[in-house]
N, C-alpha and C. Protein backbone atom coordinates (compact mmCIF):
# COMPACT_ATOMS: atom_id res chain seq x y z
N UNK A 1 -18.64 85.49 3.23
CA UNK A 1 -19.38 86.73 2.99
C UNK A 1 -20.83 86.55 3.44
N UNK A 2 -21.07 87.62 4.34
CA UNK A 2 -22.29 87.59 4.75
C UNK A 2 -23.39 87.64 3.03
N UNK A 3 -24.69 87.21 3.23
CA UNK A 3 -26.06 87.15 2.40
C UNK A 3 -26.50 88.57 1.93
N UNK A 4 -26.43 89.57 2.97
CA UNK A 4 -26.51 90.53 2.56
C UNK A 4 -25.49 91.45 1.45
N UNK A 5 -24.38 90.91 2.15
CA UNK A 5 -23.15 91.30 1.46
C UNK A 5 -23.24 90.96 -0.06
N UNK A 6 -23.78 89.79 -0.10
CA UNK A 6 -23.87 89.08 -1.88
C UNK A 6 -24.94 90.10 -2.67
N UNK A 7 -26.09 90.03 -1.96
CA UNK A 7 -26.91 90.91 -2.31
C UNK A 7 -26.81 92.24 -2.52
N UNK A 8 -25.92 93.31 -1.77
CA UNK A 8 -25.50 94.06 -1.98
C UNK A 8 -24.73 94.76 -3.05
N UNK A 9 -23.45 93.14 -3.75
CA UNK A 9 -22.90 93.48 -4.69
C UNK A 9 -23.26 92.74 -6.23
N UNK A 10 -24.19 92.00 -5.81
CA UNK A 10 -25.20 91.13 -7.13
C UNK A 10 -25.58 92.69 -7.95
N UNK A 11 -25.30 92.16 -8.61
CA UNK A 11 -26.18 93.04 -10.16
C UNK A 11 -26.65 92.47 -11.30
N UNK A 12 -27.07 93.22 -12.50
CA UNK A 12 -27.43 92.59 -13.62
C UNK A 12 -26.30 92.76 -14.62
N UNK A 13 -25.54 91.81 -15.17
CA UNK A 13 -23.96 91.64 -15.36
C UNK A 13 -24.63 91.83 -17.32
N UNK A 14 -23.64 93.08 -17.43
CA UNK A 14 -23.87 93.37 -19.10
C UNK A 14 -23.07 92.86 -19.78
N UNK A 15 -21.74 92.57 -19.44
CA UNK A 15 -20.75 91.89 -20.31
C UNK A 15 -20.37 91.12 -19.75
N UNK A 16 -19.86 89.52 -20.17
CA UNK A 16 -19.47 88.53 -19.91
C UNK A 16 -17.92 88.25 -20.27
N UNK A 17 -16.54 87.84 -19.55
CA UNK A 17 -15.76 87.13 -20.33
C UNK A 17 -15.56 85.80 -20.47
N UNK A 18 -15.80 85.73 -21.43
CA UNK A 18 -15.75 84.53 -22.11
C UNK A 18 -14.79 83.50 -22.06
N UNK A 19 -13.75 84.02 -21.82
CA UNK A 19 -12.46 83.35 -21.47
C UNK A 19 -12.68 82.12 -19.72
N UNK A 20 -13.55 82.90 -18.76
CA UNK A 20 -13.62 82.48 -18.25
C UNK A 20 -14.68 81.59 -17.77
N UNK A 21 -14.36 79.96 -17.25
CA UNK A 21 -15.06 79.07 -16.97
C UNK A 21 -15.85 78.70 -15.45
N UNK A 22 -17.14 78.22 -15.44
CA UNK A 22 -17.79 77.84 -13.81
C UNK A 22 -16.87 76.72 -13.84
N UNK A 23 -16.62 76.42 -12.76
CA UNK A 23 -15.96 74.91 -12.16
C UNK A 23 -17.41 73.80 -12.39
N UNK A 24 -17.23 73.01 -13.04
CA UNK A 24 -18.40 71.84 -12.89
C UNK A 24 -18.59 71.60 -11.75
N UNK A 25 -17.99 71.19 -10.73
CA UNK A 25 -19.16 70.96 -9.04
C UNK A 25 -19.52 72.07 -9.00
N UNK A 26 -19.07 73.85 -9.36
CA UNK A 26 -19.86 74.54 -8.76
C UNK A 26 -21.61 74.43 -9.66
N UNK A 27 -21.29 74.06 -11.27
CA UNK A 27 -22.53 73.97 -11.48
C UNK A 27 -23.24 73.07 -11.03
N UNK A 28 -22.96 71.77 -10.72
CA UNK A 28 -23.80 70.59 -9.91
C UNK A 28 -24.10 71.16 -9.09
N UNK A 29 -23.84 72.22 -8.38
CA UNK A 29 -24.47 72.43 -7.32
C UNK A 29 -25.77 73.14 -7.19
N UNK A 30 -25.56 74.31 -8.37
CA UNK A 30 -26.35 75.30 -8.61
C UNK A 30 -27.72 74.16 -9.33
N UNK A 31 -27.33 73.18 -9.79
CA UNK A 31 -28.96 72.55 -10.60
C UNK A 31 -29.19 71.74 -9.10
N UNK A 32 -28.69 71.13 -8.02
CA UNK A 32 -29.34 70.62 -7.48
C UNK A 32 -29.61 72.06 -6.30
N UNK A 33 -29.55 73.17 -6.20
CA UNK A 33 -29.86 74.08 -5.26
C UNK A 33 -31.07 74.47 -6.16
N UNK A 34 -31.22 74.44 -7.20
CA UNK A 34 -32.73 75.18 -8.10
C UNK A 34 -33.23 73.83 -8.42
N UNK A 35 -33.18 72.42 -8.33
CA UNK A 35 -33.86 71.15 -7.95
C UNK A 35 -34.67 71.43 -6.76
N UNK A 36 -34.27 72.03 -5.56
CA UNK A 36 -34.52 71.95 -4.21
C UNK A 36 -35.57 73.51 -3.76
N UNK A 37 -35.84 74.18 -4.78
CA UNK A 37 -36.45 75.26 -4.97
C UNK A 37 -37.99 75.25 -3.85
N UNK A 38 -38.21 75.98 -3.42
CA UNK A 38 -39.88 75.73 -3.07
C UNK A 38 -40.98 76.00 -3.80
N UNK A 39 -41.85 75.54 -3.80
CA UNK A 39 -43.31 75.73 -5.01
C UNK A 39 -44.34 75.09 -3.82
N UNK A 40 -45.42 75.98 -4.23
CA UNK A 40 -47.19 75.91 -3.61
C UNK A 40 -46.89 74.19 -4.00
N UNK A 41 -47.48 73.57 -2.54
CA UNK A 41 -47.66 72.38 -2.71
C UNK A 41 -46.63 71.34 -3.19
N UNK A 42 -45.57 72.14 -3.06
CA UNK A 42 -43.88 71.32 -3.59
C UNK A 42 -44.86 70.81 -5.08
N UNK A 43 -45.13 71.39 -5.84
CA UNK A 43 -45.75 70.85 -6.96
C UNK A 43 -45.02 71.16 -8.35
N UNK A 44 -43.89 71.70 -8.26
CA UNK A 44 -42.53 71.77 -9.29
C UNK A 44 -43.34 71.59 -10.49
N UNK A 45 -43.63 73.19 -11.08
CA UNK A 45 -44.43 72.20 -12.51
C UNK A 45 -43.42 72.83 -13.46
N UNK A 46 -41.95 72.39 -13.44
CA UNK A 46 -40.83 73.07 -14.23
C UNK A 46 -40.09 72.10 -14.22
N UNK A 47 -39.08 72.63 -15.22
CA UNK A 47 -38.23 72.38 -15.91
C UNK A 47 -36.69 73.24 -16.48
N UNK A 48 -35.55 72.55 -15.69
CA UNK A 48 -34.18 73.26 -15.95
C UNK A 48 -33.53 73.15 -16.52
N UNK A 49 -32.94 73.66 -18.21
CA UNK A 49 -31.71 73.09 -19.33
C UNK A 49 -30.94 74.08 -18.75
N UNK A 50 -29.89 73.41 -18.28
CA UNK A 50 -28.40 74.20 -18.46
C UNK A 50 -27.74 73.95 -19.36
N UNK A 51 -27.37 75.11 -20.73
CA UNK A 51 -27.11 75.49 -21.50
C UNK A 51 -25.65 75.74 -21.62
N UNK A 52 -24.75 74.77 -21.73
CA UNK A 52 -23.24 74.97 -22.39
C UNK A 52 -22.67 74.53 -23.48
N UNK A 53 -22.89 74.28 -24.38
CA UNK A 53 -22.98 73.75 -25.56
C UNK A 53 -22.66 75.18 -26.44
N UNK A 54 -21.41 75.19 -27.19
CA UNK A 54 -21.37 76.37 -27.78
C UNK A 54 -22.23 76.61 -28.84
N UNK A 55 -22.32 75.60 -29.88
CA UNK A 55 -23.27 75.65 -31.13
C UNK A 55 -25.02 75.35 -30.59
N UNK A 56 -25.41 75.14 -30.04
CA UNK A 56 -26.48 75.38 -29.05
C UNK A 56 -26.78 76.81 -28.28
N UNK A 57 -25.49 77.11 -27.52
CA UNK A 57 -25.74 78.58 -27.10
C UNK A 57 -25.69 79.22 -28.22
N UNK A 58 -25.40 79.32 -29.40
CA UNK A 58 -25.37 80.64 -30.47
C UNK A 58 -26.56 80.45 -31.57
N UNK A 59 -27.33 79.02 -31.46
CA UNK A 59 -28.24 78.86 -32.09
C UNK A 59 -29.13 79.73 -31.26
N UNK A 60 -29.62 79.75 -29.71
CA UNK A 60 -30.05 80.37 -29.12
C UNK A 60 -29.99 82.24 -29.29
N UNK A 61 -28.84 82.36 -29.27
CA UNK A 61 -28.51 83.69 -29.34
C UNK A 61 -29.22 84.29 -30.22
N UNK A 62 -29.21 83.95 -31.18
CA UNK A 62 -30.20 84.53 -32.45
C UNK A 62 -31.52 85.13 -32.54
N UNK A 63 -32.24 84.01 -31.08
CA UNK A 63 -33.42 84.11 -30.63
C UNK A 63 -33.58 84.71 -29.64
N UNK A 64 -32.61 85.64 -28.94
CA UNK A 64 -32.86 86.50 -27.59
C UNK A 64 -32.21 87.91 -28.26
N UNK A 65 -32.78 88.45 -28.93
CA UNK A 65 -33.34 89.71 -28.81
C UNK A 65 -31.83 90.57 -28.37
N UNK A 66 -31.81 91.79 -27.59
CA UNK A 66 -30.58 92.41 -27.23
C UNK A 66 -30.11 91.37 -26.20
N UNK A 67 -30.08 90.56 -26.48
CA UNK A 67 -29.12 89.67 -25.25
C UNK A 67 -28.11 88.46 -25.48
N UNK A 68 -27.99 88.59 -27.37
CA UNK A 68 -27.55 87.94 -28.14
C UNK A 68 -25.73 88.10 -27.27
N UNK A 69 -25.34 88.92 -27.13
CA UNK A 69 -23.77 88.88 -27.22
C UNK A 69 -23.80 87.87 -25.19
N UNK A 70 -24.55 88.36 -24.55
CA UNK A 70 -24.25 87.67 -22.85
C UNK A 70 -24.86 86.19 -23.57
N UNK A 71 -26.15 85.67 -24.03
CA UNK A 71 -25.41 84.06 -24.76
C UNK A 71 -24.65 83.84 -24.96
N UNK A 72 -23.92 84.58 -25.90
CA UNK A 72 -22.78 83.96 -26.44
C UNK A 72 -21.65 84.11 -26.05
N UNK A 73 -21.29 84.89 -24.72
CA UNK A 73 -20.31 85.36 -24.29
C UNK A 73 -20.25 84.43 -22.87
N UNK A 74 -22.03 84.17 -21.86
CA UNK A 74 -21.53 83.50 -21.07
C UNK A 74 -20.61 82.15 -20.38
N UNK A 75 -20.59 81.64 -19.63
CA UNK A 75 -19.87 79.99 -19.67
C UNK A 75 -21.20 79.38 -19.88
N UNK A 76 -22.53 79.70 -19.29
CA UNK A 76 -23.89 78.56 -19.31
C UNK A 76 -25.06 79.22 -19.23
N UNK A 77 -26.34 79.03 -20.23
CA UNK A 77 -27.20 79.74 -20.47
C UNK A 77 -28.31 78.62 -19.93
N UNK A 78 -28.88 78.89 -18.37
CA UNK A 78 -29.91 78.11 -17.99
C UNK A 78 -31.49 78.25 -18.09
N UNK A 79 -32.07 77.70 -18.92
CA UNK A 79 -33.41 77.71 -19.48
C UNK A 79 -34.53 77.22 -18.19
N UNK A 80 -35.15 78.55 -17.91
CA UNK A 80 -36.07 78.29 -17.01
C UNK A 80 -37.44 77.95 -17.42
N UNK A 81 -38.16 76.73 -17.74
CA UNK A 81 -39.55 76.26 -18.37
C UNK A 81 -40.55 76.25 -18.05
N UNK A 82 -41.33 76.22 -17.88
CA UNK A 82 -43.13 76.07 -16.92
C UNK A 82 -43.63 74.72 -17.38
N UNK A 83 -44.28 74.08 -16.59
CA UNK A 83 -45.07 73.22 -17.28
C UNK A 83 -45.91 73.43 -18.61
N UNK A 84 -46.05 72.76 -19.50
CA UNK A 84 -47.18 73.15 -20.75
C UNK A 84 -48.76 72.55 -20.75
N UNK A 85 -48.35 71.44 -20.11
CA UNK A 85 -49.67 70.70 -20.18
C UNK A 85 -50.38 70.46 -18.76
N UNK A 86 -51.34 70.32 -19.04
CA UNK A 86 -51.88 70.23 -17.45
C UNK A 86 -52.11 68.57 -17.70
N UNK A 87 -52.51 67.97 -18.30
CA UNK A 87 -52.43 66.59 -18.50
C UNK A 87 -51.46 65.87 -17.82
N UNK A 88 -50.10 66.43 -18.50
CA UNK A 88 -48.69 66.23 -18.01
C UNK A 88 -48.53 66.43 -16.64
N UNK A 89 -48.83 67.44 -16.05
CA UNK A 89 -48.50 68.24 -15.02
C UNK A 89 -49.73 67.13 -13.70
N UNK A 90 -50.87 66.76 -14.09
CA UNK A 90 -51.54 66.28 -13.24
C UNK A 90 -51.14 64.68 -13.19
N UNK A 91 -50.09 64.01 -14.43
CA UNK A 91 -49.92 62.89 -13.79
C UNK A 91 -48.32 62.77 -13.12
N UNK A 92 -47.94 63.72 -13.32
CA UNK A 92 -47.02 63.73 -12.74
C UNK A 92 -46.86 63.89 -10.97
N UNK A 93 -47.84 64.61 -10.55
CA UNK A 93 -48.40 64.88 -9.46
C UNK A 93 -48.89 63.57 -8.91
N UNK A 94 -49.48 63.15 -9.45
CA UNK A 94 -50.11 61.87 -9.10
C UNK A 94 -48.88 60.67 -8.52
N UNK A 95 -47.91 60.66 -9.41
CA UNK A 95 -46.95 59.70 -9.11
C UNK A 95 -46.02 60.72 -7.74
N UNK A 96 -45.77 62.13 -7.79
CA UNK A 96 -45.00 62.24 -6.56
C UNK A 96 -45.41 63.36 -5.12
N UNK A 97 -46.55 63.39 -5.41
CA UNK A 97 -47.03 63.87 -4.62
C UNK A 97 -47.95 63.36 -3.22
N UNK A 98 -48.16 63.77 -2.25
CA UNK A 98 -48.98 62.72 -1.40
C UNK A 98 -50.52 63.58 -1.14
N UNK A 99 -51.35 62.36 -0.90
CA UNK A 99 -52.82 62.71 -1.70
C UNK A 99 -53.41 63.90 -0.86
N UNK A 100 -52.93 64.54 0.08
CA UNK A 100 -53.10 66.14 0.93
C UNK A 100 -52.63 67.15 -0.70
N UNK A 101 -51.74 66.86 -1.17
CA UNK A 101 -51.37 67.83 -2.09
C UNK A 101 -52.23 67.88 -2.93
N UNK A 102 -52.36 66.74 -3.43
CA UNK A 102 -53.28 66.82 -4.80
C UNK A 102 -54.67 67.28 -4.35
N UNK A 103 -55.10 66.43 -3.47
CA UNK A 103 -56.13 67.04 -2.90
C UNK A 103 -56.23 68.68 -3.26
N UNK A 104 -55.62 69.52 -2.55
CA UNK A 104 -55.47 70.57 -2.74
C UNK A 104 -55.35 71.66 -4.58
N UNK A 105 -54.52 70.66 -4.99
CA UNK A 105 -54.75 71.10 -6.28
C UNK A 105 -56.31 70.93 -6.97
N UNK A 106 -56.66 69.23 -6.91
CA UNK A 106 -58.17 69.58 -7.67
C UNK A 106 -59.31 70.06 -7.15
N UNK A 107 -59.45 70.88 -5.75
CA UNK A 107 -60.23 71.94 -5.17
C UNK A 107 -59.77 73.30 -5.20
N UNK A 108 -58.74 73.65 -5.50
CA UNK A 108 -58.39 75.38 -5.56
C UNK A 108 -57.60 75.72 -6.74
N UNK A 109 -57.06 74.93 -7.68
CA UNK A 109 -56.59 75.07 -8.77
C UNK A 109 -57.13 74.19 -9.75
N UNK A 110 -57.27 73.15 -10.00
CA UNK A 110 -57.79 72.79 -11.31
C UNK A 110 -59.25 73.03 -11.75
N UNK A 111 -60.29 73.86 -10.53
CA UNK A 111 -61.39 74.61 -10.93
C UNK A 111 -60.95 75.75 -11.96
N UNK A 112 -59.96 76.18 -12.14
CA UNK A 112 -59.71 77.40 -12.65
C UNK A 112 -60.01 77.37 -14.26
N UNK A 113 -59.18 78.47 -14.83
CA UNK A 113 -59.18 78.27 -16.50
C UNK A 113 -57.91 77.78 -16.68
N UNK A 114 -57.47 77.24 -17.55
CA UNK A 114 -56.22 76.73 -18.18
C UNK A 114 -55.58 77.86 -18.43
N UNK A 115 -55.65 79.24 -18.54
CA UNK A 115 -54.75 80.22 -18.47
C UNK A 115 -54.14 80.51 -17.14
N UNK A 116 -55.26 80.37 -16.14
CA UNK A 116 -55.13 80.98 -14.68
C UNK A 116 -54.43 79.78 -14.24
N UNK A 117 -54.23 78.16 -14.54
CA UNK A 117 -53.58 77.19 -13.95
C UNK A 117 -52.47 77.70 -14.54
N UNK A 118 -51.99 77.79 -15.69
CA UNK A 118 -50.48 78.18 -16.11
C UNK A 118 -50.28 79.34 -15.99
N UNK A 119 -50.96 80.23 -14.96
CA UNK A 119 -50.28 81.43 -14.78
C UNK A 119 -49.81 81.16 -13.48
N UNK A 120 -50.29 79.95 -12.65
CA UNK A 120 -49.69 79.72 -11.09
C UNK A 120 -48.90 78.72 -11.47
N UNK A 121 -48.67 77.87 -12.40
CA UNK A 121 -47.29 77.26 -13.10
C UNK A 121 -46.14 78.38 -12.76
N UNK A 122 -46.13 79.78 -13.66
CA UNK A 122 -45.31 80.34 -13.59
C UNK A 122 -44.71 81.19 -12.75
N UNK A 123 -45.91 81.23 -11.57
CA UNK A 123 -45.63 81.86 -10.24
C UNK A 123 -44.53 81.11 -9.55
N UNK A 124 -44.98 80.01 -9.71
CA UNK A 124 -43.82 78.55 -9.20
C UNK A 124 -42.30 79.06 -9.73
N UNK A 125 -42.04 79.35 -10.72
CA UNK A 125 -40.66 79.18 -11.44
C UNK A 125 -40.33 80.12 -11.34
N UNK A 126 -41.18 81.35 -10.65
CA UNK A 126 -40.35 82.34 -10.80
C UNK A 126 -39.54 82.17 -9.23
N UNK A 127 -40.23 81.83 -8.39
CA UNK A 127 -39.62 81.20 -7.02
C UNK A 127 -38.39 80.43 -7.06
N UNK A 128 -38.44 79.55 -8.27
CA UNK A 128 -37.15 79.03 -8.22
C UNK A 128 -36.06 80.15 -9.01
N UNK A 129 -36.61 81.14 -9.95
CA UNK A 129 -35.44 81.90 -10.38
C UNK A 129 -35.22 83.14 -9.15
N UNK A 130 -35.53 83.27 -8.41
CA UNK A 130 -35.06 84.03 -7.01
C UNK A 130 -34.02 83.36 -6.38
N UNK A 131 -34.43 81.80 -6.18
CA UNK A 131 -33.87 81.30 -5.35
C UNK A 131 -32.51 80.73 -5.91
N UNK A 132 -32.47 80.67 -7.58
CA UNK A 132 -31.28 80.19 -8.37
C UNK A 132 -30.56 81.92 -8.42
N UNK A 133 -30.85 83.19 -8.84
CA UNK A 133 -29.88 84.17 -8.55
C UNK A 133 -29.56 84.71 -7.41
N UNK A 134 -30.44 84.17 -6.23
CA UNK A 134 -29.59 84.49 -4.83
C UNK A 134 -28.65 83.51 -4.72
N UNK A 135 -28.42 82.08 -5.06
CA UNK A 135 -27.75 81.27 -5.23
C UNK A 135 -26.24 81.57 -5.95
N UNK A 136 -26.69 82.11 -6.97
CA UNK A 136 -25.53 82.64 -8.17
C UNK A 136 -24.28 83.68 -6.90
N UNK A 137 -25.61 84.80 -6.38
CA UNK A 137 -24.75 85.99 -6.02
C UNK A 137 -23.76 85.13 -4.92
N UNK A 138 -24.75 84.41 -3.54
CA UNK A 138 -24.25 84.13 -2.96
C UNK A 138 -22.78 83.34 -3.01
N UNK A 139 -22.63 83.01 -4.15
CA UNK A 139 -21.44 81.68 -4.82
C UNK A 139 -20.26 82.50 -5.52
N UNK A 140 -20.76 84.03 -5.66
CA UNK A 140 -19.80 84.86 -6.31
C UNK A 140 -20.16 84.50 -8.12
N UNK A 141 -20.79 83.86 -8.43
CA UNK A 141 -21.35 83.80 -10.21
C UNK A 141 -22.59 84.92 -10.35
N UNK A 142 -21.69 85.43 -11.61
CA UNK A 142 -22.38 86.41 -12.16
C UNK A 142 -23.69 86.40 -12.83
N UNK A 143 -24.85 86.93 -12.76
CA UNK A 143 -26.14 86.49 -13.83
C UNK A 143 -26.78 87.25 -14.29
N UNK A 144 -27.72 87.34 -15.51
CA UNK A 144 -28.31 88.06 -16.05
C UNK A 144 -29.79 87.24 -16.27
N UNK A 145 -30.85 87.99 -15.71
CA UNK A 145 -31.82 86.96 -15.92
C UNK A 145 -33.09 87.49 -17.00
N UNK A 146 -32.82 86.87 -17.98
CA UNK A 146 -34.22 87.60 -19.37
C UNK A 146 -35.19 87.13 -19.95
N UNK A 147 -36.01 87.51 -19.60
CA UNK A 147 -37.38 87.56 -20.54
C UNK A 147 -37.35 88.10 -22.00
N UNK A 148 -36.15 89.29 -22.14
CA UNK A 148 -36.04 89.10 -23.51
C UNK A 148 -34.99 88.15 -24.61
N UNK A 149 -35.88 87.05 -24.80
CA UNK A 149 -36.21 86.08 -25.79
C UNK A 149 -37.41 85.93 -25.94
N UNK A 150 -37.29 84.85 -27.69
CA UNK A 150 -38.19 84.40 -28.65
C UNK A 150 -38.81 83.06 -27.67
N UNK A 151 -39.64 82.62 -27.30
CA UNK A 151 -39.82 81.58 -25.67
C UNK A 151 -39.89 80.63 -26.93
N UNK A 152 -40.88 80.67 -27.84
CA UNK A 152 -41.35 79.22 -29.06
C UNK A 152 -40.62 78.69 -29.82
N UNK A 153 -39.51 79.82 -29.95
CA UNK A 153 -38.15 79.33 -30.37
C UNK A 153 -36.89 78.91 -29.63
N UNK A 154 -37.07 79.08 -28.57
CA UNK A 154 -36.21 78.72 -27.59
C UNK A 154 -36.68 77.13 -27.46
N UNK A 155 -38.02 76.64 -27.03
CA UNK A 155 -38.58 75.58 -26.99
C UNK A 155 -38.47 74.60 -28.43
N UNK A 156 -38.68 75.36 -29.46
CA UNK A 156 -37.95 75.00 -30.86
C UNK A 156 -36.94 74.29 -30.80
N UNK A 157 -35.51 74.81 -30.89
CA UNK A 157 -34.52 74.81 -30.38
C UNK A 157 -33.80 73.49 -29.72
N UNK A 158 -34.74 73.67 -28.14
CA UNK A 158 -34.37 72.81 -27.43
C UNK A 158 -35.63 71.91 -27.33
N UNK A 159 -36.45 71.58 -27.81
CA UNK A 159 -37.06 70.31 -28.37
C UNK A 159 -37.39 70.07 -26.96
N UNK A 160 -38.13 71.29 -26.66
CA UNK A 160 -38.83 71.15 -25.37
C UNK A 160 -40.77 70.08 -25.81
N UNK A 161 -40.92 69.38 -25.04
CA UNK A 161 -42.31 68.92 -25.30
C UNK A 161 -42.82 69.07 -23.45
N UNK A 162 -44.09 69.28 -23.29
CA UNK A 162 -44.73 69.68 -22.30
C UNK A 162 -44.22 70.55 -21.11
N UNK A 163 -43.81 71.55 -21.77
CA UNK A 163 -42.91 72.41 -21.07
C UNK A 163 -42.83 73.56 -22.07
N UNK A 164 -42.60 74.99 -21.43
CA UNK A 164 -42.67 76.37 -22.03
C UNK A 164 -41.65 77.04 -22.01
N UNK A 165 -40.87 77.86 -22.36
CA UNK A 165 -39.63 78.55 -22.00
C UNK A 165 -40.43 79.63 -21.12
N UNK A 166 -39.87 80.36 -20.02
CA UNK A 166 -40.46 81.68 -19.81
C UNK A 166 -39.57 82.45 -19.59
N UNK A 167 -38.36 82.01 -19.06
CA UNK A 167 -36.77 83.28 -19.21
C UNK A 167 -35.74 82.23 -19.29
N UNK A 168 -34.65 83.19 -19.22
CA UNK A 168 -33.47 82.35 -19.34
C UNK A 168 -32.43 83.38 -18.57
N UNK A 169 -31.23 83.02 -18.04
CA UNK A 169 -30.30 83.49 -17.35
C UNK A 169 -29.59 82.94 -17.34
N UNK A 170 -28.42 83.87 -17.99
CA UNK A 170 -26.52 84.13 -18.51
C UNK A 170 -26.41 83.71 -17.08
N UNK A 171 -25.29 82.71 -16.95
CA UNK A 171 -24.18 82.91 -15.79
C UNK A 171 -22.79 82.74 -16.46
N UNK A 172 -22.01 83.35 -15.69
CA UNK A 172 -20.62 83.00 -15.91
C UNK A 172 -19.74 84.39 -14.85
N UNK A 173 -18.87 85.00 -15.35
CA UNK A 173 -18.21 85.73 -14.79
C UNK A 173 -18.16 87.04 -15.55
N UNK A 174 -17.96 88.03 -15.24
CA UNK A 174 -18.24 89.51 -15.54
C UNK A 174 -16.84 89.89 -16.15
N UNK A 175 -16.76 90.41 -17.73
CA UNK A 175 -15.96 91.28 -17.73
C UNK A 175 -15.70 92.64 -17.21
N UNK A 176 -13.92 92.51 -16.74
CA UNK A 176 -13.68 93.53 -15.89
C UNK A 176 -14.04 94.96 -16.28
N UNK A 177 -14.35 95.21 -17.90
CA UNK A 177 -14.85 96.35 -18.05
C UNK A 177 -16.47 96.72 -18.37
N UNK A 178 -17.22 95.95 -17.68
CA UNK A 178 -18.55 95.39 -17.83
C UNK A 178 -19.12 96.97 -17.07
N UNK A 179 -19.58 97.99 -17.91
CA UNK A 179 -20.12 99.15 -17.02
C UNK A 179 -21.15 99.19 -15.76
N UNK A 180 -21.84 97.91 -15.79
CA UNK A 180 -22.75 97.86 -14.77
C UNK A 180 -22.19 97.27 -13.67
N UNK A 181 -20.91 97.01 -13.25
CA UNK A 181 -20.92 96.64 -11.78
C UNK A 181 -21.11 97.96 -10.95
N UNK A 182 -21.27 97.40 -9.48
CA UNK A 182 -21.93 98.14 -8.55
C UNK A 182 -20.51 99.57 -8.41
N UNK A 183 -19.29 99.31 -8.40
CA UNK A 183 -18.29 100.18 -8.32
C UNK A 183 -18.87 100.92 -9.38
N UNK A 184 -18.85 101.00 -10.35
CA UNK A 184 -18.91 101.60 -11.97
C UNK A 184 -20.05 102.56 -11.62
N UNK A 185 -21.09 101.88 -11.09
CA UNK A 185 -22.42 102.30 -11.47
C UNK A 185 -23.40 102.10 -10.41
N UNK A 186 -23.90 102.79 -9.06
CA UNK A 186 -24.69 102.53 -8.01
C UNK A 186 -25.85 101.88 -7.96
N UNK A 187 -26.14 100.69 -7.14
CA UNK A 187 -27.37 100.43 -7.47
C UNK A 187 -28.56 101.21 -7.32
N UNK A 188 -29.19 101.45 -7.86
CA UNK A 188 -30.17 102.02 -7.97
C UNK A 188 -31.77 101.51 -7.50
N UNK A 189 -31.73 102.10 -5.84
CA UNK A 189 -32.98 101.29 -5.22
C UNK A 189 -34.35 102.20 -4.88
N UNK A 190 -35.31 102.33 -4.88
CA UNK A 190 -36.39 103.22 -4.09
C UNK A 190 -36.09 103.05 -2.64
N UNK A 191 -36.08 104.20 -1.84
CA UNK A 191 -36.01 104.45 -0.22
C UNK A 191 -36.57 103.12 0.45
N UNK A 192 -36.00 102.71 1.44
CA UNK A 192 -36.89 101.60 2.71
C UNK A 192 -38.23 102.03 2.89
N UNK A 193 -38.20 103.23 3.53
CA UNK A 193 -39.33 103.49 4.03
C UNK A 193 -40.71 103.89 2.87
N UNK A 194 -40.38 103.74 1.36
CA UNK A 194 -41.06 103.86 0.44
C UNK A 194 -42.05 102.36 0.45
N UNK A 195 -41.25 101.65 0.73
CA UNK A 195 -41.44 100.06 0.17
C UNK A 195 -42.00 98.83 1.18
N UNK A 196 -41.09 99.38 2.30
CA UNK A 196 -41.01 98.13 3.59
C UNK A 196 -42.10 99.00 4.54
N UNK A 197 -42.87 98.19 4.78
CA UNK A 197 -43.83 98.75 6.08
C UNK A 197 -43.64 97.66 7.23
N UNK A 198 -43.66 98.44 8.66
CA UNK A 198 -43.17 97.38 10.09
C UNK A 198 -44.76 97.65 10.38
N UNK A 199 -45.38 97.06 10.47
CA UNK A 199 -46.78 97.08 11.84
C UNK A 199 -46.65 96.15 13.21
C-alpha cells in the first residue's frame, strides 16, 4: 500500500477490540522506528514506555480522562515523555553527542528560560509522535493519540524520574463497529488550496 494510501485511511480509532493482539516483532519494530525518530540536533530529550501490562494499563486508565475504555481496551498503551531536567538532559548530551551539537545547544538554547528549553524538549517528541502514527498507519495498526490524561499521574504510576508524560497513544486494532472509521464516517479535512500554498 502506497503512504498516501495509509494516510488516507488512518484515523483516530474510538473503539478498540480487545480480543485482538500486535504480533511482538511488529512491536519491536515500532520502538526501534520511534528510537530512530529525528530531533533538532539528534538531541532525543525523550523517553518511550510501551504499555502492555494489563494491571498497569487499567491503573492508568483511571488517569486518562474520556479515554479510560481505548486503555483498557487497547493491546499497548505507549507513553510519550519529554525530558524533565535539564541537568539530566545536558549530561546526557555530553556523553552522546558530538561537540558541533552541543556547541549549538549552549549558544541558542540553554540561553533561554527553563520553560522555553522544555518547551523545545517537547517540540522534539512531538516529531517523534508523527513519525510513530505514520508508522502505526503505514503497518495497518490502529492509534489514538491523547493529551487527554492526568501527565503527574501517569509519571506517578510509571515511576518516571527525569522525564514528563506529555501524551500517550492506544494502539492495537479497531473494533469492527468502531463509528469513526473512514467508511462509517468521512474524514473531515479543510480544502488544499485553504492550507497548502505553491510559490
Amino acid at each position: 500500500m502506497a503512504f498516501i494510501d495509509s494516510m488516507q485511511q488512518r484515523y483516530t480509532t474510538k473503539k478498540y477490540d480487545a480480543s485482538k493482539n500486535i504480533d511482538s516483532k511488529i512491536l519491536e519494530q515500532l520502538k526501534e522506528i520511534v528510537r530512530l525518530s529525528p530531533s533538532s540536533i539528534n538531541s532525543q530529550p525523550w523517553k518511550f514506555i510501551f504499555v502492555s501490562d494489563e494491571e498497569t494499563k487499567r491503573t492508568l486508565s483511571n488517569v486518562s480522562w474520556l479515554n479510560t475504555k481505548k486503555v483498557l481496551d487497547c493491546d499497548t498503551l505507549v507513553v510519550f515523555a519529554r525530558v524533565d531536567s535539564i541537568s539530566f538532559f545536558e549530561a546526557q548530551i555530553e556523553e552522546a553527542l558530538p561537540q558541533g551539537a552541543i556547541d549549538y545547544y549552549q549558544e541558542f538554547i540553554k540561553i533561554q528560560s527553563e520553560e522555553q528549553i522544555k518547551a523545545w524538549f517537547g517540540r522534539q517528541l512531538y516529531l517523534a509522535l508523527g513519525v510513530f502514527l505514520s508508522a502505526c498507519a503505514s503497518m495497518k495498526i490502529d492509534s489514538t493519540p491523547m493529551e487527554g490524561i492526568v501527565p503527574a499521574e501517569y509519571d506517578r504510576i510509571l515511576g518516571l524520574e527525569n522525564h514528563s508524560t506529555t501524551v500517550a497513544v492506544a494502539i492495537g486494532y479497531r473494533d469492527e463497529e468502531d463509528f469513526n472509521q473512514v467508511h462509517k464516517r468521512a474524514k473531515s479535512r479543510i480544502e488544499m488550496d485553504r492550507i497548502v500554498e505553491t510559490i
